[in-house]
N, C-alpha and C. Protein backbone atom coordinates (compact mmCIF):
# COMPACT_ATOMS: atom_id res chain seq x y z
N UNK A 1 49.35 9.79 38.56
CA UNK A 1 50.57 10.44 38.96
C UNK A 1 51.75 9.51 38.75
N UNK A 2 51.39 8.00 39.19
CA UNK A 2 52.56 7.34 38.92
C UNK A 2 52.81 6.93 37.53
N UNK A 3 52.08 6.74 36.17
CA UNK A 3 52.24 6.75 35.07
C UNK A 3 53.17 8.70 34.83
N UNK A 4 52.43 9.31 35.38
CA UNK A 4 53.65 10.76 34.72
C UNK A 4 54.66 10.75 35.36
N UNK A 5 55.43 10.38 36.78
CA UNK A 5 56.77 10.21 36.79
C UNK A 5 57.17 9.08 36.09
N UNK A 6 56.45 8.47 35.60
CA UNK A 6 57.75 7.19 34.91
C UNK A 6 57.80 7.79 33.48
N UNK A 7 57.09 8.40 33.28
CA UNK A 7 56.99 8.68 32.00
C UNK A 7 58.24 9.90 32.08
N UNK A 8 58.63 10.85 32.90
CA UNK A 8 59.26 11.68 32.87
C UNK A 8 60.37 10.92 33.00
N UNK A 9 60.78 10.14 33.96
CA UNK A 9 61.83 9.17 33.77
C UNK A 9 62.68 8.84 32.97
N UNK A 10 61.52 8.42 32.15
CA UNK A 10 61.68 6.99 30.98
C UNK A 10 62.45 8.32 29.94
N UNK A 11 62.34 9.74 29.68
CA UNK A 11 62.26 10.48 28.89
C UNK A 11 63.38 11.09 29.36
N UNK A 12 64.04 11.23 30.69
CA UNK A 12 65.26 11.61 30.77
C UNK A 12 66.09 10.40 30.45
N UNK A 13 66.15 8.97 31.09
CA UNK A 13 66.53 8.20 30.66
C UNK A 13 67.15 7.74 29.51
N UNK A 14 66.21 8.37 28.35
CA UNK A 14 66.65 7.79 26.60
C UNK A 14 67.42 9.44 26.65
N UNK A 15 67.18 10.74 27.11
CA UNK A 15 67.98 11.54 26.66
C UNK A 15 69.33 11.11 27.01
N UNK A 16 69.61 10.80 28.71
CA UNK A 16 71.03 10.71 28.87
C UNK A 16 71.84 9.82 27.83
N UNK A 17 71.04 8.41 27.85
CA UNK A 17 71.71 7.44 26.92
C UNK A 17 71.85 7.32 25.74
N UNK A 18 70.87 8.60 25.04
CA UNK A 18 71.53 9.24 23.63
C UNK A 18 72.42 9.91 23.21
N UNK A 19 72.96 10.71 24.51
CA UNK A 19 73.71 11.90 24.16
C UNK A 19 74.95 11.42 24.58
N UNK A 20 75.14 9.78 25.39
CA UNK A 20 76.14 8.82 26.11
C UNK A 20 76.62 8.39 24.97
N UNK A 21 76.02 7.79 24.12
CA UNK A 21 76.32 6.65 23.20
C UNK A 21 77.35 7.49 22.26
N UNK A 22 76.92 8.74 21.69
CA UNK A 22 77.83 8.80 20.82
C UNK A 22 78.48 10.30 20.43
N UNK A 23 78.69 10.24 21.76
CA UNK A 23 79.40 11.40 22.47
C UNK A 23 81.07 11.31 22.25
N UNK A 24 81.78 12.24 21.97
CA UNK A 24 83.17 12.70 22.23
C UNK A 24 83.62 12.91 23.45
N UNK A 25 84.93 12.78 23.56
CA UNK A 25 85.65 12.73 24.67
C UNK A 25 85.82 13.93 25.25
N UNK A 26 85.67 14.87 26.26
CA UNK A 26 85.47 15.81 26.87
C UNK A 26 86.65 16.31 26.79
N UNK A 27 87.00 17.33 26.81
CA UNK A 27 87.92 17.88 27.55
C UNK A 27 88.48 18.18 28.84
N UNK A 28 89.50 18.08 29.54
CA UNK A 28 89.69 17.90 30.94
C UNK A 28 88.97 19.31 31.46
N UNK A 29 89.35 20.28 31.21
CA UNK A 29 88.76 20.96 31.84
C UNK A 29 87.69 22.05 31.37
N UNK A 30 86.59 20.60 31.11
CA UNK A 30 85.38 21.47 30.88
C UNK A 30 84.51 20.98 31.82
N UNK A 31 83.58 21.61 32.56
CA UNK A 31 82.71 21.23 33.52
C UNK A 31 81.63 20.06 33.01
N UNK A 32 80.91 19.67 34.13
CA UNK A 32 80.00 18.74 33.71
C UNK A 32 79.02 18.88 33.70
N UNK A 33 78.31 20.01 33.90
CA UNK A 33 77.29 20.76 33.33
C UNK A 33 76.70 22.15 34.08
N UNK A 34 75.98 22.60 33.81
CA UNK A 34 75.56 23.94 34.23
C UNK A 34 74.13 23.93 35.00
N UNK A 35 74.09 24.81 35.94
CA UNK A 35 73.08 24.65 36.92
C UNK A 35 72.61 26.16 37.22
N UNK A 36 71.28 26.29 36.61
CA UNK A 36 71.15 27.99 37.79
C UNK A 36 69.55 27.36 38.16
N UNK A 37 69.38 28.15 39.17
CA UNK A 37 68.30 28.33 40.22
C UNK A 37 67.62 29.91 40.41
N UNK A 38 66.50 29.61 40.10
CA UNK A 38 65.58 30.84 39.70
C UNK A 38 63.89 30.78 40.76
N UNK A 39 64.03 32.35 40.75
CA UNK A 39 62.67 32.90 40.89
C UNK A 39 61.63 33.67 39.81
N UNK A 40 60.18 33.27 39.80
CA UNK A 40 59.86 34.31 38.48
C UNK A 40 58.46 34.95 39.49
N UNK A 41 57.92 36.01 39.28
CA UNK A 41 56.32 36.06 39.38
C UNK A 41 55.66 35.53 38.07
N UNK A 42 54.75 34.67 38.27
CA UNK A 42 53.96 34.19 37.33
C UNK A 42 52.22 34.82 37.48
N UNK A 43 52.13 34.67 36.05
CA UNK A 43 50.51 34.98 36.11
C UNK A 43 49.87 34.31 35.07
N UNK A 44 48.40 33.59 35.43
CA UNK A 44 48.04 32.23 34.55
C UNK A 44 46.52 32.61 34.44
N UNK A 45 46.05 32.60 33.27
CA UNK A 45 44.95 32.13 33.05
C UNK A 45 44.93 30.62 33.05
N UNK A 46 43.82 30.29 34.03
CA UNK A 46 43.20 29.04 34.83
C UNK A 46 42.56 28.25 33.63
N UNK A 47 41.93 28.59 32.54
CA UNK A 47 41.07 28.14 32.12
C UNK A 47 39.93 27.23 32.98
N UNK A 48 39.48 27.83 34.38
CA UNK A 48 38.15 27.42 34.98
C UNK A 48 37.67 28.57 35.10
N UNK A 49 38.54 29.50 35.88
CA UNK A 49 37.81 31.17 36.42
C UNK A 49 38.24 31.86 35.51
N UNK A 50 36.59 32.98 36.25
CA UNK A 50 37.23 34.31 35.01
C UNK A 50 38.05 35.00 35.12
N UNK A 51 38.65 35.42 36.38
CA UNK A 51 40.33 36.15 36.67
C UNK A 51 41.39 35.50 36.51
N UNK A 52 42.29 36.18 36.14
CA UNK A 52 43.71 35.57 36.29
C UNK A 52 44.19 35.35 37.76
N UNK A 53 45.06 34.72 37.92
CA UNK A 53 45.16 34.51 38.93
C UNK A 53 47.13 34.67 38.97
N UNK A 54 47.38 35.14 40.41
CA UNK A 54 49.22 35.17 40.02
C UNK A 54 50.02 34.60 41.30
N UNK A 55 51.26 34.49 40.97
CA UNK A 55 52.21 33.71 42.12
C UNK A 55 53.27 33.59 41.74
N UNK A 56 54.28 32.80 42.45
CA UNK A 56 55.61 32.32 42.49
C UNK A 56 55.93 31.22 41.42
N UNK A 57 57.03 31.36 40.67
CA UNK A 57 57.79 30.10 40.49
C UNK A 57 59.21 29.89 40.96
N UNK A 58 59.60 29.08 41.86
CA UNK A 58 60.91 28.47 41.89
C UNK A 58 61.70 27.64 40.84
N UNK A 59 62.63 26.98 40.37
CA UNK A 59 62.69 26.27 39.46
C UNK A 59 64.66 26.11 38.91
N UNK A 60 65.22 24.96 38.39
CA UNK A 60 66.28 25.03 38.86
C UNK A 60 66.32 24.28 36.70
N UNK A 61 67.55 24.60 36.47
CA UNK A 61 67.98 24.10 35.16
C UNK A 61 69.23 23.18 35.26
N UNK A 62 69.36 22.72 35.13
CA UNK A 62 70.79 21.96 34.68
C UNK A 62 71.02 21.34 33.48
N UNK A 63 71.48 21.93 32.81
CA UNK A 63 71.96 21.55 31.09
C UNK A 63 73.38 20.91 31.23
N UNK A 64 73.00 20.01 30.74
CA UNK A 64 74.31 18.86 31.05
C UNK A 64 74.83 18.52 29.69
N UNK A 65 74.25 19.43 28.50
CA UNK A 65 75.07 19.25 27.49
C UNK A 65 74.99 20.93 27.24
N UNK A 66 75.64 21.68 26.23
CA UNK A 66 75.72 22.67 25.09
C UNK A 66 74.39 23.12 25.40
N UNK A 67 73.42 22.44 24.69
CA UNK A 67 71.81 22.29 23.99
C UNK A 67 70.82 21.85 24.89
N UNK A 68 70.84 20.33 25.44
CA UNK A 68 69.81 20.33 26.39
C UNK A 68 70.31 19.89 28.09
N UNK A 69 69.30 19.75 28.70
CA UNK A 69 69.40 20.02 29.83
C UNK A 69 68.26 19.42 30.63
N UNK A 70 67.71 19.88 31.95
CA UNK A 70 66.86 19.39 33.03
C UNK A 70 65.91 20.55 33.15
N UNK A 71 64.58 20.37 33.78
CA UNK A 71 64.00 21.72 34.16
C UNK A 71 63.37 21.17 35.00
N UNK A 72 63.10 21.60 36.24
CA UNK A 72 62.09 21.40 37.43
C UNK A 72 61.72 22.73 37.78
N UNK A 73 60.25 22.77 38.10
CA UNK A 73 59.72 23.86 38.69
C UNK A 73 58.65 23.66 39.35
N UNK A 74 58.50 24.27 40.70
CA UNK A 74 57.50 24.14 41.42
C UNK A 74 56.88 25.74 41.86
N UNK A 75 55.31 25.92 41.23
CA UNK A 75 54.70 26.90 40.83
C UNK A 75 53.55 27.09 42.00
N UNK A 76 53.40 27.89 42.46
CA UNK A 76 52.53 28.21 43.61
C UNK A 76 51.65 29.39 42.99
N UNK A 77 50.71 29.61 42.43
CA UNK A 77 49.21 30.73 42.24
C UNK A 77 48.72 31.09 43.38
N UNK A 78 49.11 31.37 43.91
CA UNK A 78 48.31 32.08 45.58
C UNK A 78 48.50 33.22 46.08
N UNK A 79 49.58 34.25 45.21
CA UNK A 79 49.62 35.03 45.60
C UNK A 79 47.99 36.51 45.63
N UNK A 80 47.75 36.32 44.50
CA UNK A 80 46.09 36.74 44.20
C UNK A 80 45.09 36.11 43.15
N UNK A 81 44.33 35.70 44.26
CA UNK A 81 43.51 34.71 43.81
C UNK A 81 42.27 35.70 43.73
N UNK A 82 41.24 36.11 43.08
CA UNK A 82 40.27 37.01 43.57
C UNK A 82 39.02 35.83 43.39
N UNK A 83 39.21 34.89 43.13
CA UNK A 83 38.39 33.80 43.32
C UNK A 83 38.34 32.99 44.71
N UNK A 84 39.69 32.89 45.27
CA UNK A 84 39.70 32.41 46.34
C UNK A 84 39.76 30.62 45.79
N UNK A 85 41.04 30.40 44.77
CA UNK A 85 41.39 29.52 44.20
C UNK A 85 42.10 29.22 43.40
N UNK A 86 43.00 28.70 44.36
CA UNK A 86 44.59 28.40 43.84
C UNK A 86 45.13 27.60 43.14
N UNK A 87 46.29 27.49 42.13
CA UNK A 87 46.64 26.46 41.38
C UNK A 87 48.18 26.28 42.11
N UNK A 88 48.58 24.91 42.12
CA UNK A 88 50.19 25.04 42.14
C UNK A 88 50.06 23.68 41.15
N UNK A 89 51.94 23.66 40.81
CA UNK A 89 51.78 22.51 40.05
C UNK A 89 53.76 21.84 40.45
N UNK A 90 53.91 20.94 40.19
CA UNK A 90 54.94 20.71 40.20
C UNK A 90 55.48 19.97 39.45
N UNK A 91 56.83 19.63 38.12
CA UNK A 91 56.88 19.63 37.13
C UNK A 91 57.78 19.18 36.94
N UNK A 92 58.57 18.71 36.10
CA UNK A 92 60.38 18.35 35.74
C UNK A 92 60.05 17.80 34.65
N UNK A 93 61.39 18.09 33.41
CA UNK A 93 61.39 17.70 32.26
C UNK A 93 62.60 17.79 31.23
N UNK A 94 62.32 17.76 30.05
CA UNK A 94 63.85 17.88 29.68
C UNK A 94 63.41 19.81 29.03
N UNK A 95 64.85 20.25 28.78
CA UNK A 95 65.00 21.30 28.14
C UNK A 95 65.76 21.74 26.77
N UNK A 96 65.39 22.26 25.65
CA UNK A 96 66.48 22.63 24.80
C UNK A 96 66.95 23.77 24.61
N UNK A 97 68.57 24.29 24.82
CA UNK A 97 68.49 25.56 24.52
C UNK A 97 69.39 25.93 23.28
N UNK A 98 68.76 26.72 22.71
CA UNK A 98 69.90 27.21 21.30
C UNK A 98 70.82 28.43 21.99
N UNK A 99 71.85 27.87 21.80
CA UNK A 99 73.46 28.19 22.01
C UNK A 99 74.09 28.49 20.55
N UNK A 100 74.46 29.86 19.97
CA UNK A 100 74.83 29.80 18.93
C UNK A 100 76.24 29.65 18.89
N UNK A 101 76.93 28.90 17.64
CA UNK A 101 78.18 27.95 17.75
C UNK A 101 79.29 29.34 16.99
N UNK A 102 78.34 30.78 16.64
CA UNK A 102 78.81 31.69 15.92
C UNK A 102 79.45 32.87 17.39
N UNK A 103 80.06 33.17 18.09
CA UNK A 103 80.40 34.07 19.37
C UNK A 103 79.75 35.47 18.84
N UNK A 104 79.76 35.86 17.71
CA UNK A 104 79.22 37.34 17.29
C UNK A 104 77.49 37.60 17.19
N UNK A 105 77.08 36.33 16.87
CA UNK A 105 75.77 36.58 16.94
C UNK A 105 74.83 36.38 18.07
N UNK A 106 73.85 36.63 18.91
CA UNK A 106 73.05 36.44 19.36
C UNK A 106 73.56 37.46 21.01
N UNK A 107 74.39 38.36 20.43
CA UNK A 107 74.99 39.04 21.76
C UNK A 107 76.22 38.28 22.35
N UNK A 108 77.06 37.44 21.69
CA UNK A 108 77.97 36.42 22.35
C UNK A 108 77.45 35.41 23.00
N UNK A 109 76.65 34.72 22.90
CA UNK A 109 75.78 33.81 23.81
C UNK A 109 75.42 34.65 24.73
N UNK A 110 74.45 35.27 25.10
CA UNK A 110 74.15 36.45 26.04
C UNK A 110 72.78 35.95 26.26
N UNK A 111 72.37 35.80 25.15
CA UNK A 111 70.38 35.79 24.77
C UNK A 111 70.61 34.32 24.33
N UNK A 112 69.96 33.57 25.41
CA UNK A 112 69.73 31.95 25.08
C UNK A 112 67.85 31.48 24.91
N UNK A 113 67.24 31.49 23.73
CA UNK A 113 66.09 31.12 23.65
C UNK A 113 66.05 29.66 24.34
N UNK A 114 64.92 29.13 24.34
CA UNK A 114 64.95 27.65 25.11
C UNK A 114 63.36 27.23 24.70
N UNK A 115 63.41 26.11 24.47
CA UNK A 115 61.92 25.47 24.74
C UNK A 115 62.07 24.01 25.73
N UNK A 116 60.84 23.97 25.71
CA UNK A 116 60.67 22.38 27.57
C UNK A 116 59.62 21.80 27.03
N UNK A 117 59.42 20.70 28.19
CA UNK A 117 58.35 19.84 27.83
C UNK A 117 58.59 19.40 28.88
N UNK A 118 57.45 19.22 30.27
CA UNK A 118 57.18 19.23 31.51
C UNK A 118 56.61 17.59 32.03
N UNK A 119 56.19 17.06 32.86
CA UNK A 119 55.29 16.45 33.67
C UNK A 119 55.26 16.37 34.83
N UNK A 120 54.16 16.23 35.73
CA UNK A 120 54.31 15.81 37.12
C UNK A 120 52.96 16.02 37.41
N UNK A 121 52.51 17.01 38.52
CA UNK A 121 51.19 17.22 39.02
C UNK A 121 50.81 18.55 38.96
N UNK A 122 50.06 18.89 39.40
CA UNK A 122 49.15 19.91 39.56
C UNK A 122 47.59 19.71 40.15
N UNK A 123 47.64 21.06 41.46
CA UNK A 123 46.71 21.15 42.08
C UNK A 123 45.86 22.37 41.88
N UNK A 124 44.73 22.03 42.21
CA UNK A 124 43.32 23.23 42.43
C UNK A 124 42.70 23.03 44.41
N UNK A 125 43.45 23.95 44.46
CA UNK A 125 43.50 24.62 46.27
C UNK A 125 42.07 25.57 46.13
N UNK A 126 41.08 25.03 46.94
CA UNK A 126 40.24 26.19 47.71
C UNK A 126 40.59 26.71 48.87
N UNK A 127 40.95 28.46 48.68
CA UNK A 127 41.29 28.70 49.61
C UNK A 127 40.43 29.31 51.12
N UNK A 128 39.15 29.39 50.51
CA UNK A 128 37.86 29.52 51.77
C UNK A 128 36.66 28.91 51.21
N UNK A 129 36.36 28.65 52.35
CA UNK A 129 35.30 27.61 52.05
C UNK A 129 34.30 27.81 51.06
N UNK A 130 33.60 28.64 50.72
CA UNK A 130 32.56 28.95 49.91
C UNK A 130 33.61 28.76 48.48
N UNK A 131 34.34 28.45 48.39
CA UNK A 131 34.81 28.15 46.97
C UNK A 131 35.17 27.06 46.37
N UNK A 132 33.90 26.21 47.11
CA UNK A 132 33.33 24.89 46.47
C UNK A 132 32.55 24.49 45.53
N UNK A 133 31.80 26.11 45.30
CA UNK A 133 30.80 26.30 44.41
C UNK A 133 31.20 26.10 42.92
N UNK A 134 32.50 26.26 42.14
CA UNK A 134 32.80 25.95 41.20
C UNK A 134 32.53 24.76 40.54
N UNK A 135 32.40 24.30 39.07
CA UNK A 135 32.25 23.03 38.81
C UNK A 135 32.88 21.88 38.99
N UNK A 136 34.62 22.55 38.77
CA UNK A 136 35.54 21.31 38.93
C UNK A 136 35.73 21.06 40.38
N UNK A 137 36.38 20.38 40.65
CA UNK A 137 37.29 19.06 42.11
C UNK A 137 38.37 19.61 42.72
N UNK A 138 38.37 20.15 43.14
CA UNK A 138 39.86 20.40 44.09
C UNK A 138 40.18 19.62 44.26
N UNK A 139 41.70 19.27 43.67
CA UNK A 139 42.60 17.82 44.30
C UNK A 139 43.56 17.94 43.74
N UNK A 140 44.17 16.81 43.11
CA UNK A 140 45.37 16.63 42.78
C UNK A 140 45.42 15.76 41.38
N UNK A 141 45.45 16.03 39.99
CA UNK A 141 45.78 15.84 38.94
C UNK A 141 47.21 15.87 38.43
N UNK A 142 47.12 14.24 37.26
CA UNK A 142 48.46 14.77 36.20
C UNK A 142 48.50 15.97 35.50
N UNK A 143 49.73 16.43 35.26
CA UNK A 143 49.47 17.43 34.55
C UNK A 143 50.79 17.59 33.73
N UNK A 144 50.95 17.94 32.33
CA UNK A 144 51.85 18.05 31.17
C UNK A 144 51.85 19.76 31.04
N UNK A 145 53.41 19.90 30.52
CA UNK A 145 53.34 20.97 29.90
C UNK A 145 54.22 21.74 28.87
N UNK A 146 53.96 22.25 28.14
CA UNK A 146 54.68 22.74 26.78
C UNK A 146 55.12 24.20 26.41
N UNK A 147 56.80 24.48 26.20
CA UNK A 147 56.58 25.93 26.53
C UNK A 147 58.05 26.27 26.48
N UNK A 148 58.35 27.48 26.34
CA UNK A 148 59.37 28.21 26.38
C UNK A 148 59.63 29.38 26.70
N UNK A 149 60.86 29.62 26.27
CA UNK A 149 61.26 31.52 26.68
C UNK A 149 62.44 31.59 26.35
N UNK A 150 63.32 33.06 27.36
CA UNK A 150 64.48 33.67 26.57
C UNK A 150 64.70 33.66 28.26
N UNK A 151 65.93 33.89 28.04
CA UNK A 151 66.85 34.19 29.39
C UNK A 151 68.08 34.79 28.75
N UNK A 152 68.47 36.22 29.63
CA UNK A 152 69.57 36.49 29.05
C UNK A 152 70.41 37.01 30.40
N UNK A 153 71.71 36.52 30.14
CA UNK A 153 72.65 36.25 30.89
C UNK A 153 73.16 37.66 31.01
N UNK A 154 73.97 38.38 32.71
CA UNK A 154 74.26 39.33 32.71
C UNK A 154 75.07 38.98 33.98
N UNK A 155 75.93 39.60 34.21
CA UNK A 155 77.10 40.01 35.03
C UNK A 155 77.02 39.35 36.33
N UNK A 156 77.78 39.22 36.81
CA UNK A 156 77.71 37.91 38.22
C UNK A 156 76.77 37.02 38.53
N UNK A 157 77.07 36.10 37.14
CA UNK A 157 76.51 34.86 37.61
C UNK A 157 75.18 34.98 37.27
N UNK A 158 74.56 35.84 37.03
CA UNK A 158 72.87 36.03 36.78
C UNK A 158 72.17 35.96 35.72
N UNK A 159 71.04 35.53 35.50
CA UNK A 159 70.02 35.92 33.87
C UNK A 159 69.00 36.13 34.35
N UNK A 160 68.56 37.27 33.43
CA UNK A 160 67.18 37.47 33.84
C UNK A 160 66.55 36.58 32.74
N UNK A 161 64.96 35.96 33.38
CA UNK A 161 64.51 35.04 32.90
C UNK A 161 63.09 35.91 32.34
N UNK A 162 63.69 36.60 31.07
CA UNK A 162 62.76 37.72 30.28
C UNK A 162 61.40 37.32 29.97
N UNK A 163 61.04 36.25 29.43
CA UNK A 163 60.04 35.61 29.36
C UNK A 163 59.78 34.11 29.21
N UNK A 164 58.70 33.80 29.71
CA UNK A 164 58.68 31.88 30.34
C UNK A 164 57.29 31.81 29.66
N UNK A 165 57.40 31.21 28.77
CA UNK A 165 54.87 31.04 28.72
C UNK A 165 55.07 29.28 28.71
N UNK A 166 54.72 29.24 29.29
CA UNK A 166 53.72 26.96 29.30
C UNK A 166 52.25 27.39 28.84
N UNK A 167 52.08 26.27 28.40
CA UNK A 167 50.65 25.85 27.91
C UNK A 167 50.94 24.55 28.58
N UNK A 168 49.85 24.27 29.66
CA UNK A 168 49.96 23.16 30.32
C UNK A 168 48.50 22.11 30.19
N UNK A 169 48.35 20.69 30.29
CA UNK A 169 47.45 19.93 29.97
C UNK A 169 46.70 19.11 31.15
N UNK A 170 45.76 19.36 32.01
CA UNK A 170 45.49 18.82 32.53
C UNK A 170 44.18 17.83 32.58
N UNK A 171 44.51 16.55 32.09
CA UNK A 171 43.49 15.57 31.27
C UNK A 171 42.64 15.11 32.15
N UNK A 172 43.06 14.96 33.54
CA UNK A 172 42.19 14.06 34.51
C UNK A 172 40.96 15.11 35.31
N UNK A 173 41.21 15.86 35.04
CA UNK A 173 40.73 17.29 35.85
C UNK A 173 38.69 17.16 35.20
N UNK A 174 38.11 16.65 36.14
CA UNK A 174 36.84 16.94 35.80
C UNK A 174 35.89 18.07 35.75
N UNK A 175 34.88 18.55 35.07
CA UNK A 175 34.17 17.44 34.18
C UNK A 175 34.96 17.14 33.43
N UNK A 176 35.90 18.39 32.49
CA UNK A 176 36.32 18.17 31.15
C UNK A 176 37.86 18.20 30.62
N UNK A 177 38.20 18.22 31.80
CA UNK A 177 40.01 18.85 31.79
C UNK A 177 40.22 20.11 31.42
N UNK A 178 41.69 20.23 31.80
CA UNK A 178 41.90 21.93 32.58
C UNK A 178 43.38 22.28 31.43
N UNK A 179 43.19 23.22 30.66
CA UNK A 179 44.46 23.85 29.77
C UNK A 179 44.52 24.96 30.30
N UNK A 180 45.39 25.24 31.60
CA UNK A 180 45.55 26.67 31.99
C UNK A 180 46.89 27.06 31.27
N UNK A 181 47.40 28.42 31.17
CA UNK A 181 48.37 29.01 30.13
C UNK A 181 48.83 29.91 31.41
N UNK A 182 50.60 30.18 31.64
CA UNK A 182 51.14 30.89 32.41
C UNK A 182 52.11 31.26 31.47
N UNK A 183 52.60 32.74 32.26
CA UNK A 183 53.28 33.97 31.14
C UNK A 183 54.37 33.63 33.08
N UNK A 184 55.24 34.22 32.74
CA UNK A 184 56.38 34.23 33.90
C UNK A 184 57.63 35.35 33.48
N UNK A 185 58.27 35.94 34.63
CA UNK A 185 59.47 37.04 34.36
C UNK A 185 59.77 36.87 35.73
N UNK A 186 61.57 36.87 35.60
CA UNK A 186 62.15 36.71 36.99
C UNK A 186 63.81 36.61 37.06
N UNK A 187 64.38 36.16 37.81
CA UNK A 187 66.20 36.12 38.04
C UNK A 187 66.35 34.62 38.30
N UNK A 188 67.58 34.43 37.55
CA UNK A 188 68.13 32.85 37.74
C UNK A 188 69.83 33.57 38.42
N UNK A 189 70.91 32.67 39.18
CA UNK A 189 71.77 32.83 39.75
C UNK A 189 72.36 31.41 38.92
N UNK A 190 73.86 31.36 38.73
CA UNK A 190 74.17 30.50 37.72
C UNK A 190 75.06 29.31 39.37
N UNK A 191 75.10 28.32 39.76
CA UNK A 191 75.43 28.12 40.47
C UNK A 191 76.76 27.50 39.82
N UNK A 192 77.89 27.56 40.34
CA UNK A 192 79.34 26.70 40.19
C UNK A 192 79.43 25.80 40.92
């Protein structure tokens, strides 16, 4: 765990001080970056069980340039488990979003595609006892993840967050490690 926050670190770190170095002078009155805060329902194939399993994501953006930006999200699977085994994970990373530099195309900036690249943890929760019987460990693993979507922006302050998929990596996860895949749809609020 402590090798994937430094590593997430180390990776915001070289973004800020790339986009520092040889950057233009702002304009006075342009903000210093953009922030929305979102809910999605998510639903994930586990790659351990045979059901899908579904839940919450919270998760907050801040794009501090045009293009890229921040992503944190903390993902809770508990809403139906029919296994009686939960995933959450918790995550932060950088983000890119294409912003077209054309106002006519893409709906006026309306429809912002995006892709991420995640780290932090992720857990496997038994939620009653007999659901020990599985092969893997309930605990607490690193966990990576890779992934994108569309969000499109609409009238006070809002986007709906149309579609989200990660493909996420979980290497430490015994016997063999864990590639579960989540699909997500939900509302972001743009904060000022």
């Amino acid at each position: 765990m402590k090798k994937c926050c430094i590593l997430a670190f180390a990776i915001v770190a070289l973004v800020f001080s790339s986009s520092s170095a040889h950057a233009q002078a702002m304009p006075t009155a342009s903000r210093p970056g953009l922030l929305q805060a979102g809910i999605t329902l998510s639903d994930a194939n586990t790659d351990e069980l045979q059901d899908r399993i579904v839940g919450a994501t919270a998760f907050a953006d801040f794009d501090f340039s045009p293009r890229l930006g921040l992503e944190a999200e903390v993902r809770f699977l508990t809403l139906n488990t029919p296994q009686d085994l939960a995933q959450e994970t918790y995550l932060i990373g950088i983000r890119y979003v294409y912003r077209s530099t054309n106002s006519s195309s893409m709906m006026g900036g309306r429809i912002l595609p995006y892709g991420k690249i995640l780290a932090g943890i992720g857990k496997m929760v038994p939620e009653e006892q007999y659901a020990n019987f599985y092969p893997g460990t309930p605990g607490t693993y690193g966990a990576y993840a890779a992934g994108g979507g569309l969000d499109i922006r609409i009238p006070y302050n809002l986007s709906v967050r149309a579609i989200d998929y990660e493909y996420q990596l979980w290497p430490g996860f015994q016997p063999h490690g864990l590639s579960p895949s989540v699909v997500s749809i939900g509302i972001a609020y743009h904060i000022k």
